[in-house]
C-alpha atoms as a PDB file:
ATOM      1  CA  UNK A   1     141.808  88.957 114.632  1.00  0.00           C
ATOM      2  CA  UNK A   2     139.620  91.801 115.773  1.00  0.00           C
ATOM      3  CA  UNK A   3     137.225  93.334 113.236  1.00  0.00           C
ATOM      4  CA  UNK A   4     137.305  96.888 112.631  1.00  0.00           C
ATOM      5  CA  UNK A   5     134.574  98.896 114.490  1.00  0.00           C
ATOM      6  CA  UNK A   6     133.534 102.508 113.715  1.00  0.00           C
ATOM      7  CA  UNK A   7     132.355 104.284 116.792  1.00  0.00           C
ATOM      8  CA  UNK A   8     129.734 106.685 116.879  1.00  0.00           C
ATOM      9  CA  UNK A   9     129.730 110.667 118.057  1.00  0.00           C
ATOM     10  CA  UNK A  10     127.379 111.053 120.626  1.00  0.00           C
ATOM     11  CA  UNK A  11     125.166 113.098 118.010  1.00  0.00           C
ATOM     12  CA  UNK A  12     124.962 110.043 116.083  1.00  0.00           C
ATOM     13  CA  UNK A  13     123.893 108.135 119.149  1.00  0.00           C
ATOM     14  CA  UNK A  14     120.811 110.569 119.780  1.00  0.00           C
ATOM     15  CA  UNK A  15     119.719 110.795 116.385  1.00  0.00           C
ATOM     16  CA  UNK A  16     119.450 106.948 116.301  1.00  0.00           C
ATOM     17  CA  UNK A  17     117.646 106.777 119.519  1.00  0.00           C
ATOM     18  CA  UNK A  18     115.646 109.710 118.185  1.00  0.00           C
ATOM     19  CA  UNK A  19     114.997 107.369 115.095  1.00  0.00           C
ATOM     20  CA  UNK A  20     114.212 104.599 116.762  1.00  0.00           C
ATOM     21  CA  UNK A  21     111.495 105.884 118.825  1.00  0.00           C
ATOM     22  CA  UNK A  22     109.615 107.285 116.123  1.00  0.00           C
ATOM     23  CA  UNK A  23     109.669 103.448 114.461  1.00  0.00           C
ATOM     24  CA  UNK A  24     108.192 102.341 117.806  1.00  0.00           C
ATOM     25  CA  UNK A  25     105.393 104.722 117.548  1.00  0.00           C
ATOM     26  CA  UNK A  26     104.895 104.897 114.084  1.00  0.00           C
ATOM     27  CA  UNK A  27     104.627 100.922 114.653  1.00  0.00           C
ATOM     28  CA  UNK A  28     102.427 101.367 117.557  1.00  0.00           C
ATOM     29  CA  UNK A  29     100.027 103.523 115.332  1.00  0.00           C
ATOM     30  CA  UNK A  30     100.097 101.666 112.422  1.00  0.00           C
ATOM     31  CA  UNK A  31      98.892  98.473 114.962  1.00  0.00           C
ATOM     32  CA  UNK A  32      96.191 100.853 116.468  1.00  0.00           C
ATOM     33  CA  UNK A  33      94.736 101.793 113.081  1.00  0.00           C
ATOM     34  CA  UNK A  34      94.457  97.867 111.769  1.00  0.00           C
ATOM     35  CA  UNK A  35      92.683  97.215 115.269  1.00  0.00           C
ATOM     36  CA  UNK A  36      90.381 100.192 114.806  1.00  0.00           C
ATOM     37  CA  UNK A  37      89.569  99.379 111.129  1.00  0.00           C
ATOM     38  CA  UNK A  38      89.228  95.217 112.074  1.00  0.00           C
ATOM     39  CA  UNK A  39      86.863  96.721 114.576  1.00  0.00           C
ATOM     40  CA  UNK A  40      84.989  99.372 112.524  1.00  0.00           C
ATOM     41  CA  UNK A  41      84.694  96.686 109.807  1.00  0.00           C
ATOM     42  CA  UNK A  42      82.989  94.079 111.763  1.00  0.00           C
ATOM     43  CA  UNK A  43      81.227  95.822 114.213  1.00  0.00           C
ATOM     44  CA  UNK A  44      79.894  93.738 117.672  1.00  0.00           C
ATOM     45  CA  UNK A  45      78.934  91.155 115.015  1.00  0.00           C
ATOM     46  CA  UNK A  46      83.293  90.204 115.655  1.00  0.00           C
ATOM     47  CA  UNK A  47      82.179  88.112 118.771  1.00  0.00           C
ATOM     48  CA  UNK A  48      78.658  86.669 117.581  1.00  0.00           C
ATOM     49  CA  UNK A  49      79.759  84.447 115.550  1.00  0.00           C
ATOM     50  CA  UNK A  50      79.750  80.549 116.210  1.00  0.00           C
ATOM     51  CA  UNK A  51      82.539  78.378 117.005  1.00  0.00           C
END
């Protein structure tokens, strides 16, 4: 038995791509910022440090 699908208007198509590429950047900024702060938080102390 096939399941019942729902297909999408090609509006619907762009506003999800639309959507989805503002989660990828809003993602990509949100990964930029933690690296920044990490950064800004430890200074060049971040690789002086002893293993």
């Amino acid at each position: 038995m096939k399941p019942e699908t729902v297909e999408m208007s090609e509006q619907q198509k762009r506003a999800r791509k639309s959507r989805n590429i503002a989660i990828g950047i809003a993602l990509a900024l949100f990964v930029i910022i933690l690296y920044v702060g990490t950064w800004a938080k430890f200074g060049a102390n971040l690789f002086n440090r002893s293993l």
